[in-house]
C-alpha atoms as a PDB file:
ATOM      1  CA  UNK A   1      19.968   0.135 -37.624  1.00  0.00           C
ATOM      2  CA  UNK A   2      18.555   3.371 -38.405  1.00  0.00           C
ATOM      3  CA  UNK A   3      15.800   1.692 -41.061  1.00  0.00           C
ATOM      4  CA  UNK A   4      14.920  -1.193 -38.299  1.00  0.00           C
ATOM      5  CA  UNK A   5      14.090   1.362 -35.873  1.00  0.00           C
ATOM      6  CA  UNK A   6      12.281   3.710 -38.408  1.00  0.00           C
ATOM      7  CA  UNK A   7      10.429   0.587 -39.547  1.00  0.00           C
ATOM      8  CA  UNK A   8       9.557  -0.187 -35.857  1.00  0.00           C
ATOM      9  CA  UNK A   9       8.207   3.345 -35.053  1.00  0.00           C
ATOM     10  CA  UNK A  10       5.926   3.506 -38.005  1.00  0.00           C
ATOM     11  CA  UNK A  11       4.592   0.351 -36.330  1.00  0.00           C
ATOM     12  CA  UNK A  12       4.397   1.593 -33.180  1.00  0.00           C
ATOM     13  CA  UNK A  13       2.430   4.839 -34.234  1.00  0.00           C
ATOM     14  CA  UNK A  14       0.059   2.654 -35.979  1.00  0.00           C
ATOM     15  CA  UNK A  15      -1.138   0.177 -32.762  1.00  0.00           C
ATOM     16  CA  UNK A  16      -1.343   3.191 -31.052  1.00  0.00           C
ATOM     17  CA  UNK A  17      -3.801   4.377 -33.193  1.00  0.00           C
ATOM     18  CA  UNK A  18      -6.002   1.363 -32.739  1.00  0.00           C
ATOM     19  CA  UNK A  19      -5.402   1.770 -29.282  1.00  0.00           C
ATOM     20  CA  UNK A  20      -7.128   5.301 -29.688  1.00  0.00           C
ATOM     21  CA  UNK A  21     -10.170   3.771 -31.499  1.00  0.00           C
ATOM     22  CA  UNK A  22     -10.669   0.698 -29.546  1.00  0.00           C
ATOM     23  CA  UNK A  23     -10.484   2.318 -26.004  1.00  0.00           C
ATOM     24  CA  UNK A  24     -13.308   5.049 -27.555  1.00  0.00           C
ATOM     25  CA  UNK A  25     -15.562   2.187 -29.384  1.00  0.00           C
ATOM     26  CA  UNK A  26     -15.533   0.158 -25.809  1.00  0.00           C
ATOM     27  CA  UNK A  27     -16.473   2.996 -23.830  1.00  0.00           C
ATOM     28  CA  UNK A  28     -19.432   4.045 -26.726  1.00  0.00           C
ATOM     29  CA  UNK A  29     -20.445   0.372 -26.118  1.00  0.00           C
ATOM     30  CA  UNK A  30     -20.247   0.250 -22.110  1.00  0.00           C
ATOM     31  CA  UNK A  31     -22.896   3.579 -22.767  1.00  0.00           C
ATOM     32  CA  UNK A  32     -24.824   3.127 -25.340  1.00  0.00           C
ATOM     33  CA  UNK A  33     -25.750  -1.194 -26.778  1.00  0.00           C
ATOM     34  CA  UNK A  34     -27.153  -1.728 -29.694  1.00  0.00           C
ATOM     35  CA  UNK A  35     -30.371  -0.116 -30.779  1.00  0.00           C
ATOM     36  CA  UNK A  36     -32.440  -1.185 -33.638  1.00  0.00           C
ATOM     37  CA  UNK A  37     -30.813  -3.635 -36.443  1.00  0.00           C
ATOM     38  CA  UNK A  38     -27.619  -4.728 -35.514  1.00  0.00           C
ATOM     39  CA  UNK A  39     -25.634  -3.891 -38.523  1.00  0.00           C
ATOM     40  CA  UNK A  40     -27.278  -0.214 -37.888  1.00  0.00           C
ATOM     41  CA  UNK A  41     -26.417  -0.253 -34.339  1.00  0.00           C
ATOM     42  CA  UNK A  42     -22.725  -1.201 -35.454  1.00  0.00           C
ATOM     43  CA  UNK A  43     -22.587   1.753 -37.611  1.00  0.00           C
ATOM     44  CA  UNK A  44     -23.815   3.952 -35.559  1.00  0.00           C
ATOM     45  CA  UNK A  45     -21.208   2.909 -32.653  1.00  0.00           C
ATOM     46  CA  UNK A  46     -18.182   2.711 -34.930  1.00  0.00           C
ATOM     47  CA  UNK A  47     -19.147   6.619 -36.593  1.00  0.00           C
ATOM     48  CA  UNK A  48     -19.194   7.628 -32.675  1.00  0.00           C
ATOM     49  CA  UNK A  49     -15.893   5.889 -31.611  1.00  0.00           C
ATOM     50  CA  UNK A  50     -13.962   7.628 -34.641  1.00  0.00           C
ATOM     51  CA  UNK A  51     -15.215  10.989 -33.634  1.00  0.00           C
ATOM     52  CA  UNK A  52     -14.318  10.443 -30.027  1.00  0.00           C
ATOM     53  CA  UNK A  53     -10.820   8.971 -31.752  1.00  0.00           C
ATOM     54  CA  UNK A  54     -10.656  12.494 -33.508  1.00  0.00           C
ATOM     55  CA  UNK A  55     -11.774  14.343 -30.502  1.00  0.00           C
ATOM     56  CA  UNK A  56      -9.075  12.799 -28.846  1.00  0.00           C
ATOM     57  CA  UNK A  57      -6.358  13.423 -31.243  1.00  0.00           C
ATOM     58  CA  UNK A  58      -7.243  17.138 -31.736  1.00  0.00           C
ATOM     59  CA  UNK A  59      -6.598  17.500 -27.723  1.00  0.00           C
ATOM     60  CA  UNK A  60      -3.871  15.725 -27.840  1.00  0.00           C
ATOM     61  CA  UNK A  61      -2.631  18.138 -30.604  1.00  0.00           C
ATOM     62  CA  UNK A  62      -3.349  21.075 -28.095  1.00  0.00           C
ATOM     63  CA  UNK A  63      -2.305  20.046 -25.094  1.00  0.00           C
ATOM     64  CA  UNK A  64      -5.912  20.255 -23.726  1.00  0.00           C
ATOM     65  CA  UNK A  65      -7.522  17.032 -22.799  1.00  0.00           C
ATOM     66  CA  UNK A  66     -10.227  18.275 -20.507  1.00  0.00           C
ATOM     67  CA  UNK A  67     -10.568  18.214 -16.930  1.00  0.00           C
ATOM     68  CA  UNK A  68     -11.564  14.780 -14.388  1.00  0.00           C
ATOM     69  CA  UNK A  69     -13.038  15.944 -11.017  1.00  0.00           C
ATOM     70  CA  UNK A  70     -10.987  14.306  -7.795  1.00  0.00           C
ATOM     71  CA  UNK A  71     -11.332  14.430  -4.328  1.00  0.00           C
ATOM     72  CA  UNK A  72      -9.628  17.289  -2.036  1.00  0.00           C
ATOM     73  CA  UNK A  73     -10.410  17.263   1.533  1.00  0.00           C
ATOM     74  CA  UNK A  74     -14.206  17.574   1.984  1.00  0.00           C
ATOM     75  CA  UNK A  75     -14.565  19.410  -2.002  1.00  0.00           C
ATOM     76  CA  UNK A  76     -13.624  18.334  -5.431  1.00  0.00           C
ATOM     77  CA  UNK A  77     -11.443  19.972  -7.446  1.00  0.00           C
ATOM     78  CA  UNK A  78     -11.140  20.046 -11.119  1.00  0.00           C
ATOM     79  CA  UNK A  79      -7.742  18.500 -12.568  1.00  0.00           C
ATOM     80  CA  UNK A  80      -6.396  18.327 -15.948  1.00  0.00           C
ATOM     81  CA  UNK A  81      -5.959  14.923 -17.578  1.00  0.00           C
ATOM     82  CA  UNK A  82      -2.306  15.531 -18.446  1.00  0.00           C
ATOM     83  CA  UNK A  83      -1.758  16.360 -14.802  1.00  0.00           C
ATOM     84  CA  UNK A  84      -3.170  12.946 -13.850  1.00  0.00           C
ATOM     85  CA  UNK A  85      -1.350  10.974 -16.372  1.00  0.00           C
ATOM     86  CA  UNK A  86       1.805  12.670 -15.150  1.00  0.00           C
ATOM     87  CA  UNK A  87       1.326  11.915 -11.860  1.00  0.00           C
ATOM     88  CA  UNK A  88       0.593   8.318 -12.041  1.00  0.00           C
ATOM     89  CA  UNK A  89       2.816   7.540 -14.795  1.00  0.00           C
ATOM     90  CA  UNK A  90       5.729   8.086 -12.418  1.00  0.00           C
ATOM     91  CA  UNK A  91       4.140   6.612  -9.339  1.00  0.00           C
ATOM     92  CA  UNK A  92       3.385   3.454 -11.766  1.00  0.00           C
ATOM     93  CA  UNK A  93       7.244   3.478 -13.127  1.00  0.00           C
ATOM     94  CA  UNK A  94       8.803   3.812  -9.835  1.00  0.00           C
ATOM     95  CA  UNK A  95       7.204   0.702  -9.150  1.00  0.00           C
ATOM     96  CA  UNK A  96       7.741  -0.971 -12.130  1.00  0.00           C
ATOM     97  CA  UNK A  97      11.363  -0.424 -11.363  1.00  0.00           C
ATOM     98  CA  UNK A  98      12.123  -1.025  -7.898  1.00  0.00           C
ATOM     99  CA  UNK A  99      10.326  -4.504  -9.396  1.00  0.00           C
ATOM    100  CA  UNK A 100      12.952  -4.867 -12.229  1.00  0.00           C
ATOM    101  CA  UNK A 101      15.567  -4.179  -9.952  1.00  0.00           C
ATOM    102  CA  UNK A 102      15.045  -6.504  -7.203  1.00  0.00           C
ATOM    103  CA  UNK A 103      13.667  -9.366  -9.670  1.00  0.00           C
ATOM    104  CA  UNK A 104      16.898  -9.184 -11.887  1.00  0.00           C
ATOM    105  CA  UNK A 105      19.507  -8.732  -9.284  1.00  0.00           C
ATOM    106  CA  UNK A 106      17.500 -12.066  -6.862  1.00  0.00           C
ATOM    107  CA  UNK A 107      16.668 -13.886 -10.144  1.00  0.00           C
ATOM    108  CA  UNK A 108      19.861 -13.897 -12.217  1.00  0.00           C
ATOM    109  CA  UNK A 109      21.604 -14.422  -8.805  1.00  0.00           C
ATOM    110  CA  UNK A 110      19.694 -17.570  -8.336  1.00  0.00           C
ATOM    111  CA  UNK A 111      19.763 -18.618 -12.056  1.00  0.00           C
ATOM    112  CA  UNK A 112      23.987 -18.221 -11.471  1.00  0.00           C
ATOM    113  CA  UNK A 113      24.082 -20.394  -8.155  1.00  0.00           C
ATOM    114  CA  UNK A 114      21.751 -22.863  -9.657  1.00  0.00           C
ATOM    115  CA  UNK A 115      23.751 -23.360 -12.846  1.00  0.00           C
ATOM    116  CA  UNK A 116      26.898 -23.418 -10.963  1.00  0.00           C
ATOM    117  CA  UNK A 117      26.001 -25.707  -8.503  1.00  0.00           C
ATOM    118  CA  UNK A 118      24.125 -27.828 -11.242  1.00  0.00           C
ATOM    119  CA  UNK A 119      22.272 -31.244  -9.919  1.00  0.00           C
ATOM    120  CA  UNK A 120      22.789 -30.039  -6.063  1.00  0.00           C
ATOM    121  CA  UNK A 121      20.204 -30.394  -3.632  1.00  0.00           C
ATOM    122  CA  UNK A 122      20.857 -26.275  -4.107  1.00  0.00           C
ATOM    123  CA  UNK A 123      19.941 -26.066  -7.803  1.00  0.00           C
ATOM    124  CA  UNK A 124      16.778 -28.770  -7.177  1.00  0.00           C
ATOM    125  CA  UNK A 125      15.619 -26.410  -4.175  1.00  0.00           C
ATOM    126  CA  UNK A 126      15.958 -22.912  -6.226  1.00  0.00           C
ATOM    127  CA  UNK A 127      14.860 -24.451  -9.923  1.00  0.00           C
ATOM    128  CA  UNK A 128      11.233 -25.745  -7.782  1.00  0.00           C
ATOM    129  CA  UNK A 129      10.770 -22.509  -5.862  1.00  0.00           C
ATOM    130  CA  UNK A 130      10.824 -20.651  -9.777  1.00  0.00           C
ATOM    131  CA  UNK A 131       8.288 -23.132 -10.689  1.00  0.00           C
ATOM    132  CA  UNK A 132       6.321 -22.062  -8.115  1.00  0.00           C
ATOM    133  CA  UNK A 133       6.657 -18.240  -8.766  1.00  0.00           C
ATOM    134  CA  UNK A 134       5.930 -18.688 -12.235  1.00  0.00           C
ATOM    135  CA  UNK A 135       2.551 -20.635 -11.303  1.00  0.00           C
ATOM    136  CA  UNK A 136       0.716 -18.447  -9.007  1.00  0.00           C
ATOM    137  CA  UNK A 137      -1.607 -16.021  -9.968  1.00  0.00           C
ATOM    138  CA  UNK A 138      -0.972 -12.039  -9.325  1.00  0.00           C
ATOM    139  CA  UNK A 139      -3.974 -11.682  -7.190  1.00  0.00           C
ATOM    140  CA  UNK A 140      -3.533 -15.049  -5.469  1.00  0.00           C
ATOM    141  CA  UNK A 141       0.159 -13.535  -4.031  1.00  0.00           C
ATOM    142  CA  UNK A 142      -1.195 -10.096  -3.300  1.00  0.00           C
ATOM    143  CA  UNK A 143      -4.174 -11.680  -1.449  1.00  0.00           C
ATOM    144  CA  UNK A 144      -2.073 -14.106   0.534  1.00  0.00           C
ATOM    145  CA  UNK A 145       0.591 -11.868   1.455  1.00  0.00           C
ATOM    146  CA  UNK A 146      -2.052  -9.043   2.964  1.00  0.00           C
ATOM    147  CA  UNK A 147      -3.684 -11.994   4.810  1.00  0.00           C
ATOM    148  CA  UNK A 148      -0.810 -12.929   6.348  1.00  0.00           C
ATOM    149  CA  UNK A 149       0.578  -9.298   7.590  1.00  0.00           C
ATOM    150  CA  UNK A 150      -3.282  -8.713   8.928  1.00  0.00           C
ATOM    151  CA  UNK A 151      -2.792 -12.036  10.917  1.00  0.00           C
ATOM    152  CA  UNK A 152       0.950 -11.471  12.288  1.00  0.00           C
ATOM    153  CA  UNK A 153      -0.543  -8.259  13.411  1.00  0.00           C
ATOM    154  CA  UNK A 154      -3.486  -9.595  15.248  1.00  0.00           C
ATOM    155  CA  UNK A 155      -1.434 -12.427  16.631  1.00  0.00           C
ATOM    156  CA  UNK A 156       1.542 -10.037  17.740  1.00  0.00           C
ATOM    157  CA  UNK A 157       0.532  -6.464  17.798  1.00  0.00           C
ATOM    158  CA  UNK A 158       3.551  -5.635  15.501  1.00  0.00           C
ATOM    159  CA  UNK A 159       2.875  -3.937  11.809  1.00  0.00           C
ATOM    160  CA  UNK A 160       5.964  -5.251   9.433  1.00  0.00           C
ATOM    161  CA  UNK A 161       4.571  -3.430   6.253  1.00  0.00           C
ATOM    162  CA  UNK A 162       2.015  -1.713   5.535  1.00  0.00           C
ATOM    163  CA  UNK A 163      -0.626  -3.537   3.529  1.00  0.00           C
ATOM    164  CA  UNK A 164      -1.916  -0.765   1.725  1.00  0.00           C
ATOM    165  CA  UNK A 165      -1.934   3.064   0.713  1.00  0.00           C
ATOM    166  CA  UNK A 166       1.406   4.676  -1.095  1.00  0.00           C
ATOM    167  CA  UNK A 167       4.859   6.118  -0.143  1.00  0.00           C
ATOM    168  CA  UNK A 168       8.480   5.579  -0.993  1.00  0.00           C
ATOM    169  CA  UNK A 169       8.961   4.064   2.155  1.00  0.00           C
ATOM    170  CA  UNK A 170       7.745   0.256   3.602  1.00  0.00           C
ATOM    171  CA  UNK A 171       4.257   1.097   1.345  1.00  0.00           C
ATOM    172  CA  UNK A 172       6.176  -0.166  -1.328  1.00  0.00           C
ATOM    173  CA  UNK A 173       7.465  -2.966  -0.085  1.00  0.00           C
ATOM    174  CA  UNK A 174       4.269  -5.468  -0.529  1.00  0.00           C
ATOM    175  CA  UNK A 175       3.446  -4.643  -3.781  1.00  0.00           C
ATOM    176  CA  UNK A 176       7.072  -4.803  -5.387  1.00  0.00           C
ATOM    177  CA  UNK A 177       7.119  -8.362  -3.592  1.00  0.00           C
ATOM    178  CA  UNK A 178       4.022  -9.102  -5.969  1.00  0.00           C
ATOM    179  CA  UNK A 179       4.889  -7.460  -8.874  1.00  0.00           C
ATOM    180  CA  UNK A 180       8.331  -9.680  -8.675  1.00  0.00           C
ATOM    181  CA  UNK A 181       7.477 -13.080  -8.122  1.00  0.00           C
ATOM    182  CA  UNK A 182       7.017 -14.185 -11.209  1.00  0.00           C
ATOM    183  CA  UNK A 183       9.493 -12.057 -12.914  1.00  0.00           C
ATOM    184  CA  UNK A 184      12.033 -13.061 -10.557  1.00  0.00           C
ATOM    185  CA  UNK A 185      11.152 -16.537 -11.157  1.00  0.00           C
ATOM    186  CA  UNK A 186      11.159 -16.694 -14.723  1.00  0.00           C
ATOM    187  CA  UNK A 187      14.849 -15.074 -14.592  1.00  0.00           C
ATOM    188  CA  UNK A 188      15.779 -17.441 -12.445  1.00  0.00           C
ATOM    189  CA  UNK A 189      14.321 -20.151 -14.424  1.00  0.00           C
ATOM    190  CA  UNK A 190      15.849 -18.934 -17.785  1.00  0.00           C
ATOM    191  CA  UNK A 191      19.273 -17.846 -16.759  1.00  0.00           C
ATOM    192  CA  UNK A 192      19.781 -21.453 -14.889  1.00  0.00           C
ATOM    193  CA  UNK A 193      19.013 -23.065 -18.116  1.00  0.00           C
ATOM    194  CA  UNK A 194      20.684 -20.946 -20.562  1.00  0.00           C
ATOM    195  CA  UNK A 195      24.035 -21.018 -18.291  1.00  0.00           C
ATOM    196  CA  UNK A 196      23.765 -24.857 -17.991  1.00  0.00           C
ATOM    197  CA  UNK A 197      23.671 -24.933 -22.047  1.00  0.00           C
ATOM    198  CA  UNK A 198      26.530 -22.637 -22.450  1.00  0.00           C
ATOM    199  CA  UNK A 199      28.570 -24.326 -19.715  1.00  0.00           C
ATOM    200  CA  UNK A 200      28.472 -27.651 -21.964  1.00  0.00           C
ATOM    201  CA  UNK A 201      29.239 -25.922 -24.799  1.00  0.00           C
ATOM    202  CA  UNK A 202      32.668 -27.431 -27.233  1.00  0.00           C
ATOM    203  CA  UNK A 203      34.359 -23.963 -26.368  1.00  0.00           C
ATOM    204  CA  UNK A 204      33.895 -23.851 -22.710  1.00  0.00           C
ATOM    205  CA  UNK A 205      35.914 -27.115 -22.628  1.00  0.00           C
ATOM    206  CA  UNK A 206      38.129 -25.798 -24.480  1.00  0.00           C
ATOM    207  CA  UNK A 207      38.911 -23.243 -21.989  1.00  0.00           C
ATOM    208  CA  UNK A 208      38.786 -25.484 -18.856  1.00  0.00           C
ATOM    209  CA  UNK A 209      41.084 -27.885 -20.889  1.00  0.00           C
ATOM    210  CA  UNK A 210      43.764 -24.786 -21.149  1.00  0.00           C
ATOM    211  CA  UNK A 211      43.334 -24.592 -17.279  1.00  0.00           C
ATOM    212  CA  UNK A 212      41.226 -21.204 -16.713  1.00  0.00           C
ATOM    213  CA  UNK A 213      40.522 -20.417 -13.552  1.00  0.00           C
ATOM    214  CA  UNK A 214      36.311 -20.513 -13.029  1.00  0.00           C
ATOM    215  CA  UNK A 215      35.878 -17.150 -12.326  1.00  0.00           C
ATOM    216  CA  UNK A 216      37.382 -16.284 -15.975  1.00  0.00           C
ATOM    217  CA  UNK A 217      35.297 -19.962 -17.627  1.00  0.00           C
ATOM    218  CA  UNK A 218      32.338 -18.405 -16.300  1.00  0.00           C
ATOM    219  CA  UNK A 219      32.823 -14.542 -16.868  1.00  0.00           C
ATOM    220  CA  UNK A 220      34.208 -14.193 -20.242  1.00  0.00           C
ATOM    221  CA  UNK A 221      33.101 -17.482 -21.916  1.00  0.00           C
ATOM    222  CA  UNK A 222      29.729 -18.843 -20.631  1.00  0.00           C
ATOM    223  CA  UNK A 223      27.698 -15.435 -19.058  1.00  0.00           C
ATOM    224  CA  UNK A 224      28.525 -13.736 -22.377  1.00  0.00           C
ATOM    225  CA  UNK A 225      26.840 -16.054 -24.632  1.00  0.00           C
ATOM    226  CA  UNK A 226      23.414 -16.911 -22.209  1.00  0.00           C
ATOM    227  CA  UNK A 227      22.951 -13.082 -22.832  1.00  0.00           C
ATOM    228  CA  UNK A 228      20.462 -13.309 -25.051  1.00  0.00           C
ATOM    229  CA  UNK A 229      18.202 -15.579 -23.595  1.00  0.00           C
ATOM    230  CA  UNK A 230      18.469 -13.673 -20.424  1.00  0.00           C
ATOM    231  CA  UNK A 231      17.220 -10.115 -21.818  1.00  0.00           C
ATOM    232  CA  UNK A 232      14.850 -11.724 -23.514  1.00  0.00           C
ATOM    233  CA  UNK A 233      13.311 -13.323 -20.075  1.00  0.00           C
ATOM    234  CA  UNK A 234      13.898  -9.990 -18.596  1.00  0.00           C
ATOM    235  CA  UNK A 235      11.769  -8.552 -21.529  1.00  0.00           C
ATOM    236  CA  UNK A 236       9.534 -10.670 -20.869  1.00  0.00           C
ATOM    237  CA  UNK A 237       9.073 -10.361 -17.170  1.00  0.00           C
ATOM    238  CA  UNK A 238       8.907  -6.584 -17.475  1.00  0.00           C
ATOM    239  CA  UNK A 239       6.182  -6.981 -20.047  1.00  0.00           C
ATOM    240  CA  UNK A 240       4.008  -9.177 -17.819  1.00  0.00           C
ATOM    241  CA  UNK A 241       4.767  -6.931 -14.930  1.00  0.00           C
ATOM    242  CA  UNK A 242       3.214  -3.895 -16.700  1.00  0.00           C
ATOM    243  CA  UNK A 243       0.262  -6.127 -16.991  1.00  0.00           C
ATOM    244  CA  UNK A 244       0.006  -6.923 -13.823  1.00  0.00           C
ATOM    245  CA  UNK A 245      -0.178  -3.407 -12.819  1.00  0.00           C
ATOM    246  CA  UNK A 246      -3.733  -2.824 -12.800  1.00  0.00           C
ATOM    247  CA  UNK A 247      -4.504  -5.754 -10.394  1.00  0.00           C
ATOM    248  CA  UNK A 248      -1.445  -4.983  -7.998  1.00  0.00           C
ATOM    249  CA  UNK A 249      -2.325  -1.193  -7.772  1.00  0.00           C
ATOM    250  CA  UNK A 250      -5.900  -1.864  -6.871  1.00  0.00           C
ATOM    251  CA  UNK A 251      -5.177  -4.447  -4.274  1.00  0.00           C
ATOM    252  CA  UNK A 252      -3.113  -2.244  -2.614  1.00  0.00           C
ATOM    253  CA  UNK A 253      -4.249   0.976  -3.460  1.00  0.00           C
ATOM    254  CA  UNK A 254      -1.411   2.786  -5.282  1.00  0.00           C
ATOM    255  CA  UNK A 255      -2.747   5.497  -7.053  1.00  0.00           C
ATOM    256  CA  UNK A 256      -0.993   4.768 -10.429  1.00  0.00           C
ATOM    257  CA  UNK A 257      -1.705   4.024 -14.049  1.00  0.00           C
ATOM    258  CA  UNK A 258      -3.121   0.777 -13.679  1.00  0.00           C
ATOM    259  CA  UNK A 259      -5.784   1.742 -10.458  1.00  0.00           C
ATOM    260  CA  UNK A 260      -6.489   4.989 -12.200  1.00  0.00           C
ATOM    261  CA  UNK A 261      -7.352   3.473 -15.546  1.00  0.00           C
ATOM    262  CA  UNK A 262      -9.725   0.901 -13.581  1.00  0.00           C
ATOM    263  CA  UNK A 263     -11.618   4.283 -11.897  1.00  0.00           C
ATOM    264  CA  UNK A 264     -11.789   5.867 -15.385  1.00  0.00           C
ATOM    265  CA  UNK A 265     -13.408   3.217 -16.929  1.00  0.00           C
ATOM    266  CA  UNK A 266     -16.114   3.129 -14.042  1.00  0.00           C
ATOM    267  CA  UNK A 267     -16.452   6.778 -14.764  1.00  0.00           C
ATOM    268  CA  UNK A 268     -16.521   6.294 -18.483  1.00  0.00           C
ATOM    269  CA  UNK A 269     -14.082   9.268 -18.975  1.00  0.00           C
ATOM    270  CA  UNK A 270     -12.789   8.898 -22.706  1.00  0.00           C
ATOM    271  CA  UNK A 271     -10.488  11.037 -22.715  1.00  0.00           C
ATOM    272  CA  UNK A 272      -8.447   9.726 -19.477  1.00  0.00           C
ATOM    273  CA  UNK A 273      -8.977   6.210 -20.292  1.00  0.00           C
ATOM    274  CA  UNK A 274      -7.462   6.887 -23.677  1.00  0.00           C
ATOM    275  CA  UNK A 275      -4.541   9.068 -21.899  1.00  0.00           C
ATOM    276  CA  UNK A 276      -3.779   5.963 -19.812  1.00  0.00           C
ATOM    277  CA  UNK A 277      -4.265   3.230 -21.889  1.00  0.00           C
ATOM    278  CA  UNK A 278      -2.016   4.704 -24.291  1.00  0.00           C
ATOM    279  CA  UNK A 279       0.685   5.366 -21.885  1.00  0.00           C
ATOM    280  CA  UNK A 280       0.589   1.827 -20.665  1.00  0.00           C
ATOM    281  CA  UNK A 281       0.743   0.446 -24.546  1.00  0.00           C
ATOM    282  CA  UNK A 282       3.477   3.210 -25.507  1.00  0.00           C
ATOM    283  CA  UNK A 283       5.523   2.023 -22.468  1.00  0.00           C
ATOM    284  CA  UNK A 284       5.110  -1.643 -23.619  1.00  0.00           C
ATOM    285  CA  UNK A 285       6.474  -0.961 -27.245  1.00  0.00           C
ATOM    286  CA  UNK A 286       8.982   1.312 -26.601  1.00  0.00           C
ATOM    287  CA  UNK A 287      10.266  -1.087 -24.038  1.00  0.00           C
ATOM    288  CA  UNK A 288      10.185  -4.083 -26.680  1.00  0.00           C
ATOM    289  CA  UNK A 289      11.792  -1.568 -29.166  1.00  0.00           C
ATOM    290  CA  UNK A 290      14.920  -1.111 -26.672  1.00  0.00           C
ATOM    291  CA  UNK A 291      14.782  -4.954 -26.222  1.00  0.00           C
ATOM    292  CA  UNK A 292      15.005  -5.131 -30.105  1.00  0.00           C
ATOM    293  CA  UNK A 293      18.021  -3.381 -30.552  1.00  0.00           C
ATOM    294  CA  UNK A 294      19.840  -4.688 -27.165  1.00  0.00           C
ATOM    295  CA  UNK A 295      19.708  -7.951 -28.966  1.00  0.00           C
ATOM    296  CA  UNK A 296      21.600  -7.436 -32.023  1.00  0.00           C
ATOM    297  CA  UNK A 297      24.099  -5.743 -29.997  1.00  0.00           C
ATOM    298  CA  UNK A 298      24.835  -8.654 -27.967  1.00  0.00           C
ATOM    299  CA  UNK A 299      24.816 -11.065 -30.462  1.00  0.00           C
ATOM    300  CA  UNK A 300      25.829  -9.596 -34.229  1.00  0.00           C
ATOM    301  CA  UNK A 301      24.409 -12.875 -36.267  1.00  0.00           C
ATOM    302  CA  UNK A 302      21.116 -10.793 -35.233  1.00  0.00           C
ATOM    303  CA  UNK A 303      21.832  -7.303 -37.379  1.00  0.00           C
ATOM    304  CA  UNK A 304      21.812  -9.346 -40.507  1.00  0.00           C
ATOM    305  CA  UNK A 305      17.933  -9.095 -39.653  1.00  0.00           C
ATOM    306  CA  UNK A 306      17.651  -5.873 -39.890  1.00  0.00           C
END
């Protein structure tokens, strides 16, 4: 176990590395294209983006990754980088997991019913409304759900959410709601199937044929061995929710990762586009580092991989 996640570590330093070097060649390209030949040009821009990357690193090293001017009132005030990546890291990841929470508790909850209830009117009804989570686009959802609270309003004179702006109050509500459709589709998708599979399994009949009550079939015999498949969807799902991040924040203006990282760019600010990119990729493969290791502790045929 120890070797795996050494092994996985030394990967993970390395991509973020490239991260480093790609985020700081893209912004010396966004400034300065190609002048002259373009194999001189290319030189030229890959010599600048590894001393930006080595800028980079030896602030990093100190703690001192310059300053980004923001907004205060009618003045602007000068903030440290590491202040900003502080502050919308955690307004990002409070987010992220008020998503993960209500996705996996709706989703599995549907993916149970559906299984249970399997080739009911019921499991038809919830297996179509996944499909359609799965299939609509991020900005499509955030979009139509802003149009429609701006019409009930007009219509009624009544606010239900806000439809923009943050808070850990009904500002979050909206976009959760769009950060978990397809995540709590997918899980609902993949835990119906993998439950149906495991329900029709030799040793499952085994136990109804010794006269198990369903509550003990289902809880100690077929959720234990859909496991797997599960994390792996919720994996998944958080994955594509950290990628949808950047789109969700700047539809509904939440000042985290994602919406700063878009302003940053616009501003061509290495050294907080760096900051934030790498935060978002660290996130992502640490995350799929912990999925890693859940697996081969809920199934053990997995650790002979390791």
């Amino acid at each position: 176990m120890t070797h795996f996640a050494l092994r996985r570590l030394g990967a993970i330093l390395l991509t973020s590395l490239v991260i480093i070097f790609f985020c700081a060649l893209g912004l010396r390209m966004m400034r300065q294209p190609f002048s002259g030949s373009v194999r001189s040009g290319a030189i030229n821009l890959l010599g600048q983006a590894v001393r930006d990357s080595q800028s980079f690193l030896r602030g990093l090293a100190t703690g001192n990754l310059g300053f980004v001017w923001r907004a205060s009132g009618r003045s602007r005030v000068a903030v440290p980088v590491t202040t900003v990546l502080m502050d919308t890291y955690f307004k990002s990841m409070g987010l992220l997991l008020v998503t993960m929470l209500f996705a996996a508790g709706l989703g599995v909850s549907m993916g149970v019913l559906s299984a249970y209830w399997e080739g009911s009117p019921l499991s038809l009804g919830l297996l179509t409304t996944s499909l359609l989570g799965v299939s609509m686009p991020t900005f499509f959802t955030a979009l139509l759900l802003q149009v429609l609270e701006i019409m009930w309003y007009r219509r009624t004179g009544i606010r239900l959410v806000p439809v923009g702006g943050f808070g850990w109050d009904s500002h979050i509500i909206l976009p959760a709601l769009v950060l978990s459709t397809r995540p709590l589709a997918q899980l609902a998708r993949i835990t119906s199937v993998s439950l149906s599979e495991a329900a029709h399994q030799d040793y499952v009949r085994t136990a109804w044929a010794k006269g198990l009550p369903a509550r003990q079939v289902w809880g100690e015999h077929v959720l234990p061995n859909a496991m797997v498949p599960i994390a792996t969807a919720l994996g998944v799902s958080l994955r594509f929710s950290l990628g949808s991040l950047p789109v969700v924040e700047y539809f509904f203006g939440w000042p985290g990762l994602g919406a700063t990282l878009l302003d940053a760019i616009r501003m061509r600010h290495t050294n907080l586009v760096i900051i934030l990119a790498l935060a978002l990729g660290l996130t992502f493969m640490l995350i799929n580092l912990l999925l890693e290791l859940a697996y081969r502790f809920l199934d053990p045929r997995l650790r002979e991989l390791m």
